[in-house]
C-alpha atoms as a PDB file:
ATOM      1  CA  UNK A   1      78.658  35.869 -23.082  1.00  0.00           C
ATOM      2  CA  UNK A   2      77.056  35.871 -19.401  1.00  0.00           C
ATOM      3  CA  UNK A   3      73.776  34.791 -20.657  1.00  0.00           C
ATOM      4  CA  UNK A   4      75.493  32.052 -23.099  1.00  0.00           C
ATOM      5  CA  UNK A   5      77.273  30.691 -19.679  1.00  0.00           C
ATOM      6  CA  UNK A   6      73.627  31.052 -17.574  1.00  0.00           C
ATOM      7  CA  UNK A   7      71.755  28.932 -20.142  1.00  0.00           C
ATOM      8  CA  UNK A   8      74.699  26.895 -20.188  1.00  0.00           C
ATOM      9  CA  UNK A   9      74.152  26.042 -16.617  1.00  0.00           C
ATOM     10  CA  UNK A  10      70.238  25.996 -16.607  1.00  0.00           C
ATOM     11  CA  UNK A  11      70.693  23.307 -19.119  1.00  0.00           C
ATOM     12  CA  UNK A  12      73.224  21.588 -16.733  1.00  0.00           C
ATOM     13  CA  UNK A  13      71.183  22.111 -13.715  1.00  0.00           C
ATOM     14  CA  UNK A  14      68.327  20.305 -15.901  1.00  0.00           C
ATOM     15  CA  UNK A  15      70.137  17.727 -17.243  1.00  0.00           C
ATOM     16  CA  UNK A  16      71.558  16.388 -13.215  1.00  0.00           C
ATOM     17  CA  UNK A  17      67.463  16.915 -12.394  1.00  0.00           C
ATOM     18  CA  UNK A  18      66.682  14.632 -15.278  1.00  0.00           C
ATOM     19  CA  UNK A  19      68.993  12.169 -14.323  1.00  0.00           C
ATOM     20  CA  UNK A  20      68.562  12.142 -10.602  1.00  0.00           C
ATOM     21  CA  UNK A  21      64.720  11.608 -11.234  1.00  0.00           C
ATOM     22  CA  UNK A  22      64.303   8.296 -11.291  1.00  0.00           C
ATOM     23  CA  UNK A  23      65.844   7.285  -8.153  1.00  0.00           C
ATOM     24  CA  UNK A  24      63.526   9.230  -5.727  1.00  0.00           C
ATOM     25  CA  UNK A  25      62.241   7.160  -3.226  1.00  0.00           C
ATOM     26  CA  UNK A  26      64.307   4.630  -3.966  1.00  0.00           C
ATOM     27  CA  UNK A  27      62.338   3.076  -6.444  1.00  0.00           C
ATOM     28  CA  UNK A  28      63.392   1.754  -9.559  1.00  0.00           C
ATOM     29  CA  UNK A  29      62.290   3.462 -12.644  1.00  0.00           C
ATOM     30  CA  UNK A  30      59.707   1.578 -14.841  1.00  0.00           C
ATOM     31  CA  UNK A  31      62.440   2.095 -17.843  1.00  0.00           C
ATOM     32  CA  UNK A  32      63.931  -1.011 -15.628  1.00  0.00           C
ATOM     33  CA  UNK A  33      60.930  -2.727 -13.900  1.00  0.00           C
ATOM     34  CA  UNK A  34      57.674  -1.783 -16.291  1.00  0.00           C
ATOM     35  CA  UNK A  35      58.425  -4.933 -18.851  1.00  0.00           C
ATOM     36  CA  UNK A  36      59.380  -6.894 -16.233  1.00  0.00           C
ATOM     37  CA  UNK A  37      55.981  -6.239 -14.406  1.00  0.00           C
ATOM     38  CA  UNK A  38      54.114  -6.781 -17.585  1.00  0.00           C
ATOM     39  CA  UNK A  39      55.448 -10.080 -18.182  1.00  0.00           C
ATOM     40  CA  UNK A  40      54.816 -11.343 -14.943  1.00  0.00           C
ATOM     41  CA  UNK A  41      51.170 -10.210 -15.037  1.00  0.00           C
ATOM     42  CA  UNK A  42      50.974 -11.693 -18.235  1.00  0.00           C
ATOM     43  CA  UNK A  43      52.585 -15.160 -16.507  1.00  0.00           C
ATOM     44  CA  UNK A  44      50.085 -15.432 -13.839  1.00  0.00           C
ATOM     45  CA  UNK A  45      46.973 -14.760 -16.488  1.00  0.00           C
ATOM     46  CA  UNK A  46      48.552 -17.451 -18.590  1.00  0.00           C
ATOM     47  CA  UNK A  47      49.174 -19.813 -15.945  1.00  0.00           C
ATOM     48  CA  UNK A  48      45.279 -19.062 -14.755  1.00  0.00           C
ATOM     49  CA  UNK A  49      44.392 -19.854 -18.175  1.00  0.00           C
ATOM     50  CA  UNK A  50      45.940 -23.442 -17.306  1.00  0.00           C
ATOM     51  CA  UNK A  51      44.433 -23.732 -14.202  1.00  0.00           C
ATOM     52  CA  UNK A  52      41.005 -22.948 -15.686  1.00  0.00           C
ATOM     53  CA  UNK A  53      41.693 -25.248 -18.760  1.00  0.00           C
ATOM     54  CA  UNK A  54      42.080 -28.404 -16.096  1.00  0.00           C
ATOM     55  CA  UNK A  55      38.885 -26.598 -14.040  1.00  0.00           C
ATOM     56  CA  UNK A  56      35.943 -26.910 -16.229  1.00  0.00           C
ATOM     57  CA  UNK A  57      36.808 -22.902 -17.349  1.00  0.00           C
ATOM     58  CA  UNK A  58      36.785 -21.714 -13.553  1.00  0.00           C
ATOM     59  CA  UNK A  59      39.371 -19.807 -12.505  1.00  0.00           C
ATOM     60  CA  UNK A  60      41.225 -20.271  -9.458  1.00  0.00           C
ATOM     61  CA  UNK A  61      39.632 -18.416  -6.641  1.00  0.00           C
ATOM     62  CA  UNK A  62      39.631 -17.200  -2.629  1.00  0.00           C
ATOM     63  CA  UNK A  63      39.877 -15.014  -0.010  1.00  0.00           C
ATOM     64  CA  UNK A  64      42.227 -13.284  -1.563  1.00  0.00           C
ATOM     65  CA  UNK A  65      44.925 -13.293  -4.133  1.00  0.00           C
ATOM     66  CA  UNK A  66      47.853 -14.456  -1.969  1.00  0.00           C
ATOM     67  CA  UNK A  67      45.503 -17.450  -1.345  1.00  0.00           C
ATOM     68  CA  UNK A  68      44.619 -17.867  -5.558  1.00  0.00           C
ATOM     69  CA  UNK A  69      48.437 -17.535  -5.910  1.00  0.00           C
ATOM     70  CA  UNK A  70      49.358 -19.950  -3.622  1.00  0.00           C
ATOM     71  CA  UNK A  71      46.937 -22.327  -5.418  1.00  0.00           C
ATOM     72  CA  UNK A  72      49.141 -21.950  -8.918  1.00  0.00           C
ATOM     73  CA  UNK A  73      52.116 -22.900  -7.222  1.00  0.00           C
ATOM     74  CA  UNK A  74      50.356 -25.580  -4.742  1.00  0.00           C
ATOM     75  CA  UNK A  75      48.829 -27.418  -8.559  1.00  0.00           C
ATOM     76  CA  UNK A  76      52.307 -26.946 -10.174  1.00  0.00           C
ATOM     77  CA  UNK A  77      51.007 -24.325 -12.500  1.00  0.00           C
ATOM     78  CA  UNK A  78      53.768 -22.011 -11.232  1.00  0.00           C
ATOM     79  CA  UNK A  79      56.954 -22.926 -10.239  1.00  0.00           C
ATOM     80  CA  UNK A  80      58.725 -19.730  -9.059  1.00  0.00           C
ATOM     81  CA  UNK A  81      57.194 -18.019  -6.238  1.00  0.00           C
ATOM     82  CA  UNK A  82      58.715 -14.338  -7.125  1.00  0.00           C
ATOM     83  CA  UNK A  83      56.490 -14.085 -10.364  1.00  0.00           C
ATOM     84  CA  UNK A  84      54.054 -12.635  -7.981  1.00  0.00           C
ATOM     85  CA  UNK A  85      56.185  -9.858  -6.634  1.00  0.00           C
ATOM     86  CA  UNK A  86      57.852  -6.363  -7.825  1.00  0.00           C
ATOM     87  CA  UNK A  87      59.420  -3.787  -5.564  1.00  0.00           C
ATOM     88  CA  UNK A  88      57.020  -2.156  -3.592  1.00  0.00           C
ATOM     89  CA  UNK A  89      57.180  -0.279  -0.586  1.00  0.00           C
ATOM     90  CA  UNK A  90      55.687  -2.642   2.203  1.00  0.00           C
ATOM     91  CA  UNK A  91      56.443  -5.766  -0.230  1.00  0.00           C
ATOM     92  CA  UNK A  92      59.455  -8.421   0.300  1.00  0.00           C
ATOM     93  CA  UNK A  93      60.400 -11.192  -2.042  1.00  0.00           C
ATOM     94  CA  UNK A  94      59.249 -14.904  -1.111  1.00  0.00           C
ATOM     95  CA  UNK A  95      61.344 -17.102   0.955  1.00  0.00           C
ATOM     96  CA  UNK A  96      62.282 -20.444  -1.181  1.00  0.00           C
ATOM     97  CA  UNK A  97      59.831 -23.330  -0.749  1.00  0.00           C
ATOM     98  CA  UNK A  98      57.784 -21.534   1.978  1.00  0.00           C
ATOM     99  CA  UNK A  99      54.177 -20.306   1.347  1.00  0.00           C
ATOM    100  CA  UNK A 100      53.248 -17.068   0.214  1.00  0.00           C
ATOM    101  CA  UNK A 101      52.367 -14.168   2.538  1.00  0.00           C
ATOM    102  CA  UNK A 102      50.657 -10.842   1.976  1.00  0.00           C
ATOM    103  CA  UNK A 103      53.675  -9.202   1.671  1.00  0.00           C
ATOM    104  CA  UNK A 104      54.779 -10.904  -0.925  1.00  0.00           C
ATOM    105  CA  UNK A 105      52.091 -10.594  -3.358  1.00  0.00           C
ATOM    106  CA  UNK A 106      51.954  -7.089  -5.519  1.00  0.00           C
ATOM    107  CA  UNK A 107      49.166  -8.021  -7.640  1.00  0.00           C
ATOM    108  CA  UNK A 108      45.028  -8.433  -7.548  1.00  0.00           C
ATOM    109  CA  UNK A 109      42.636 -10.466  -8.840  1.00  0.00           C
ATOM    110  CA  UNK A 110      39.126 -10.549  -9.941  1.00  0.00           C
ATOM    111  CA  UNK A 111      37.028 -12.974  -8.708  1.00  0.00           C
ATOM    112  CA  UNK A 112      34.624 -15.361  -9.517  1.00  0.00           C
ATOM    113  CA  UNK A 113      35.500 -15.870 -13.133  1.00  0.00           C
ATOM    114  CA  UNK A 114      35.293 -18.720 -15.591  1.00  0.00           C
ATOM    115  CA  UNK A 115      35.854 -19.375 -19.346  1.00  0.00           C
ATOM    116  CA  UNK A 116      32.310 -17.358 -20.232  1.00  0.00           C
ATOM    117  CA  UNK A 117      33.488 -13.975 -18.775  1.00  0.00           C
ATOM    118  CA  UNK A 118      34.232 -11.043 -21.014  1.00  0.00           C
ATOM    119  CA  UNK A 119      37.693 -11.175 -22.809  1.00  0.00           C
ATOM    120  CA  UNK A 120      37.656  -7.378 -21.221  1.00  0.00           C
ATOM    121  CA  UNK A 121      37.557  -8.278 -17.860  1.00  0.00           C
ATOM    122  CA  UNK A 122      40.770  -6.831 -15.841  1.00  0.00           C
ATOM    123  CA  UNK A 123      42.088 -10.659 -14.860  1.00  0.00           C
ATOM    124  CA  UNK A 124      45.621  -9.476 -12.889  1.00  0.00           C
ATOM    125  CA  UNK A 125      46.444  -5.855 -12.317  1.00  0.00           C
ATOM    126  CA  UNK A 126      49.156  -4.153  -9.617  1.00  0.00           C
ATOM    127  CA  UNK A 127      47.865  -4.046  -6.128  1.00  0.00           C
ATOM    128  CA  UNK A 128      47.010  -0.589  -4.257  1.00  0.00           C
ATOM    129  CA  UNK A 129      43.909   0.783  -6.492  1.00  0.00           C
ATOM    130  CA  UNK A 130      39.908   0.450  -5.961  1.00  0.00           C
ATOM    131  CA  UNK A 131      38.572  -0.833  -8.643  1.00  0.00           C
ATOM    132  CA  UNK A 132      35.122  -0.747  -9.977  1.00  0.00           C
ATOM    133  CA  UNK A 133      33.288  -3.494 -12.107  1.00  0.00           C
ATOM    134  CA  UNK A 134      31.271  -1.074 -14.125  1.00  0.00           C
ATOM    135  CA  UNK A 135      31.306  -0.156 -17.857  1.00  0.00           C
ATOM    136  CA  UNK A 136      33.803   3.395 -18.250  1.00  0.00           C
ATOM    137  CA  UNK A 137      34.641   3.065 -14.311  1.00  0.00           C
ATOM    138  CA  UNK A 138      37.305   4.992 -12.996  1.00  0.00           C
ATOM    139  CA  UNK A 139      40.490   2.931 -10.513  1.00  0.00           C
ATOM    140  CA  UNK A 140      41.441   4.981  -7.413  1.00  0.00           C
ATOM    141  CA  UNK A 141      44.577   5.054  -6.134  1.00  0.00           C
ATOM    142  CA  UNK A 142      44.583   4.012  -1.968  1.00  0.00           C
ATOM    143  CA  UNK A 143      47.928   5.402  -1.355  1.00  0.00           C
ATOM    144  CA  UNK A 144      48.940   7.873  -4.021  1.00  0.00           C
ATOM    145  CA  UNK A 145      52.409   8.611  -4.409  1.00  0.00           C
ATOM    146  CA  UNK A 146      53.403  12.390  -4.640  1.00  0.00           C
ATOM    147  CA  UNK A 147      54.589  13.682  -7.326  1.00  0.00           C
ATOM    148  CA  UNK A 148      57.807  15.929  -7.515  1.00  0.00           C
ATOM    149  CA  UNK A 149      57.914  18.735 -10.067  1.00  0.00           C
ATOM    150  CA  UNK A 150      60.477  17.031 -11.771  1.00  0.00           C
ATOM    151  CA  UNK A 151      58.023  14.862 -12.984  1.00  0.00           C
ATOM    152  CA  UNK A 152      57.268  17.231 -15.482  1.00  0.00           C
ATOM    153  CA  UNK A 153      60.177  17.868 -17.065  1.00  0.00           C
ATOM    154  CA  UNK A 154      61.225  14.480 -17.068  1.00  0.00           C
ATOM    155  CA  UNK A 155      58.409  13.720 -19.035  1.00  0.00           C
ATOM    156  CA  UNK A 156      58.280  16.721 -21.135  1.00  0.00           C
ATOM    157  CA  UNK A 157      62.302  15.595 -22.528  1.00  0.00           C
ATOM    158  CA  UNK A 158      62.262  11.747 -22.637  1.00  0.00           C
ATOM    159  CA  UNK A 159      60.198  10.252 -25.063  1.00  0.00           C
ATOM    160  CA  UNK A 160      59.598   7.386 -22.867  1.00  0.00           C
ATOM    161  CA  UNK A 161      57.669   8.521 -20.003  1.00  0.00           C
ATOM    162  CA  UNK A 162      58.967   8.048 -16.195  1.00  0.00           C
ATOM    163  CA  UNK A 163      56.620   5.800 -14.709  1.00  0.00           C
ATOM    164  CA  UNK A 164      57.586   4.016 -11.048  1.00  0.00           C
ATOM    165  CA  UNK A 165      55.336   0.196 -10.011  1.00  0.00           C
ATOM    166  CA  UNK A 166      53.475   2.385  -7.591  1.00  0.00           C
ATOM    167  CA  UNK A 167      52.644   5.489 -10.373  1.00  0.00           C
ATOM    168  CA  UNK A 168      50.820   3.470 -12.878  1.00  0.00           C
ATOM    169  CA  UNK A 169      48.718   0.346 -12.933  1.00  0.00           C
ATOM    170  CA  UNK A 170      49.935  -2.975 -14.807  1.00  0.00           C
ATOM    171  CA  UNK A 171      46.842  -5.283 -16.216  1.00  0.00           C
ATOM    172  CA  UNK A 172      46.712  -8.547 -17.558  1.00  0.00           C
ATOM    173  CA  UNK A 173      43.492  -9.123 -19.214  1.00  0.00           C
ATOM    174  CA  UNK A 174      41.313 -12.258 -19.846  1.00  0.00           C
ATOM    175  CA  UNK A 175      42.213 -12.660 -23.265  1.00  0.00           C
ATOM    176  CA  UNK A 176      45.800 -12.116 -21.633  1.00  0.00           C
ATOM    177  CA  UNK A 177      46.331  -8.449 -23.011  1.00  0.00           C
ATOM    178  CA  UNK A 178      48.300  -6.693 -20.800  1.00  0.00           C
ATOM    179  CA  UNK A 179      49.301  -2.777 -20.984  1.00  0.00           C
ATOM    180  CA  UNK A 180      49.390  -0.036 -18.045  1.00  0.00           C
ATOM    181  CA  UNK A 181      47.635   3.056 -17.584  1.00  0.00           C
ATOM    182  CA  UNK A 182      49.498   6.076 -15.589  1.00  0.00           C
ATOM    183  CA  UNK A 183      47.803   7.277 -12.404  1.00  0.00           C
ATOM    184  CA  UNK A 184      49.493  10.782 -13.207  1.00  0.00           C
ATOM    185  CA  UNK A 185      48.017  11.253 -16.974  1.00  0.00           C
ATOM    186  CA  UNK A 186      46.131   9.962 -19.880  1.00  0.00           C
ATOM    187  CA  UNK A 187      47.574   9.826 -23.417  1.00  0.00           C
ATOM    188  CA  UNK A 188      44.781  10.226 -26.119  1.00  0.00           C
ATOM    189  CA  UNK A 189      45.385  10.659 -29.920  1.00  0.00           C
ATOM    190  CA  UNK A 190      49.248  11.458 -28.528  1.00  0.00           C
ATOM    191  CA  UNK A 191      47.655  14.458 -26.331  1.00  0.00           C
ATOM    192  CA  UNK A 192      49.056  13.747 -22.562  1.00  0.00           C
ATOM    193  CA  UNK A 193      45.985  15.189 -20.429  1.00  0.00           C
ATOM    194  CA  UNK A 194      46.708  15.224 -16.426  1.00  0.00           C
ATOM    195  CA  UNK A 195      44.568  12.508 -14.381  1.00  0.00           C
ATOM    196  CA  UNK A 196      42.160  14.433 -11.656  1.00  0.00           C
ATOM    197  CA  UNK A 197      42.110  13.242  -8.064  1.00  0.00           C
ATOM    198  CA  UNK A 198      44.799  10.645  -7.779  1.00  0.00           C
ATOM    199  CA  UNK A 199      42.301   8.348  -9.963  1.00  0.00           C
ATOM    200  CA  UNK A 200      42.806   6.610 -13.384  1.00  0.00           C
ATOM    201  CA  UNK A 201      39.622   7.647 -15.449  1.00  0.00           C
ATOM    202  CA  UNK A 202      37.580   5.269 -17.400  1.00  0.00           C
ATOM    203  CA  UNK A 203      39.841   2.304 -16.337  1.00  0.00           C
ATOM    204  CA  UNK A 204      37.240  -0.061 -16.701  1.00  0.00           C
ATOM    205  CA  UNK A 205      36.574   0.064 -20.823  1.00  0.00           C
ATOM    206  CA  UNK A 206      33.332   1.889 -21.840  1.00  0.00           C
ATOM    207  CA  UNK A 207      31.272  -1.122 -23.132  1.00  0.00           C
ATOM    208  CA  UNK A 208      32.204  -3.531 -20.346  1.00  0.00           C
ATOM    209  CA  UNK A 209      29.470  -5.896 -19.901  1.00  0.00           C
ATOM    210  CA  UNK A 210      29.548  -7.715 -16.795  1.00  0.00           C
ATOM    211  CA  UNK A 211      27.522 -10.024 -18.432  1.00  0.00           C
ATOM    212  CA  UNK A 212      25.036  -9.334 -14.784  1.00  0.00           C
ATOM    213  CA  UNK A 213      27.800 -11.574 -12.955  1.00  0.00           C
ATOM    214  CA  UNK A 214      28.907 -10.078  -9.633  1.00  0.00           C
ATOM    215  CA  UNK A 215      32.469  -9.822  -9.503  1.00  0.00           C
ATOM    216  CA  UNK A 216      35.171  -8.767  -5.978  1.00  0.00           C
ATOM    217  CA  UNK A 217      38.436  -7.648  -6.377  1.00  0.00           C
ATOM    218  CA  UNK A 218      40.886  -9.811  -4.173  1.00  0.00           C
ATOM    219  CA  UNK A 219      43.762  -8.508  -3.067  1.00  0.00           C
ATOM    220  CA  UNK A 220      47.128  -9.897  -1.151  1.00  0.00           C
ATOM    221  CA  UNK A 221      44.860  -9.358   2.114  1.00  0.00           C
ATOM    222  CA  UNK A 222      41.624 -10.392   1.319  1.00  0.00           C
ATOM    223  CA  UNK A 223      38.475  -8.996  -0.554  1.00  0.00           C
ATOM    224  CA  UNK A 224      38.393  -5.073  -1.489  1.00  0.00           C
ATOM    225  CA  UNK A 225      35.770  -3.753   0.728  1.00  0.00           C
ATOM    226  CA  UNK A 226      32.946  -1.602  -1.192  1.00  0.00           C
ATOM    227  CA  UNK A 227      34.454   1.349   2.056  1.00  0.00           C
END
């Protein structure tokens, strides 16, 4: 009977971990906020696609994505300002009618690209990783969250894995195929193998081919430096 009632409240004890989980940091859970991010990377790809459609197949571009961004919304291709923002810490939503700022902008964008440029080429992806243009190249995380040990449990008994916007990367694609890949592990065949050194291996797909165009990575603040 006393070891019925213990696993009786290790089970309990689990259960209120499980369920407190996804609020640390104040976050909300990806269960809430991952297809929202995917669809609004997968708004601003198609809405690039329109831009690039009236641009001879050139993609917006500039100094950085708040700046590409602002040229959607300044041509009419995009008409609400917030598609370009999630929760994130250091992020706030876009005042009304007023131009976009840094802080308002969660996602990147690769830059120069036009209609000729590999359907794999990561178009629109979540701000805060180092990305590398090369064929099986791996995206670093610049501020890596840390991870509690509830992670693992969480993950080990819900079949839908706990991912928060600042654990995992969301991509959008030039042929406007958008998925994320977890900064925390990498699910192969259905075997979950843990990601080494707060980096998301072979990111970039294996065959790539940058076709020998030279491509930057533009984020809210300006160009990704190679430091």
């Amino acid at each position: 009977m006393f070891f019925s009632c213990l696993a009786y409240l290790f089970g309990a004890f689990l259960l209120v971990l499980l369920v407190l989980a996804p609020i640390r940091n104040g976050i909300p859970p990806e269960l809430a906020w991952h297809p929202i991010i995917e669809q609004r990377a997968y708004l601003i790809s198609g809405v690039m696609l329109q831009y690039a459609t009236d641009h001879q197949g050139k993609y917006p571009t500039g100094k950085s994505s708040t700046e590409v961004f602002q040229k959607l919304i300044d041509g009419s291709y995009a008409s609400d300002n917030t598609i370009f923002y999630f929760p994130m810490k250091g992020k706030i939503l876009p005042e009304d009618g007023q131009p976009l700022k840094p802080e308002n902008v969660c996602f990147d964008v690769t830059s120069p690209v036009d209609s000729s440029a590999s359907d794999d080429l990561p178009l629109v992806f979540s701000t805060g990783y180092k990305i590398d243009y090369a064929p099986g190249a791996s995206a670093i995380a610049l501020n890596p969250p840390v991870r509690h040990w509830t992670d693992h449990w969480f993950e080990i008994f819900r079949p839908v894995p706990r991912v928060y916007s600042n654990d995992a990367i969301i991509i959008s694609y030039k042929n406007n195929n958008v998925t994320f890949r977890s900064l925390f592990y990498t699910i192969h065949d259905g075997v979950s193998t843990d990601n080494p050194d707060n980096t998301i291996p072979n990111f970039m797909p294996a065959n790539f081919d940058a076709q020998g165009k030279t491509y930057r990575q533009l984020t809210p603040d300006g160009e990704m430096s190679d430091h």
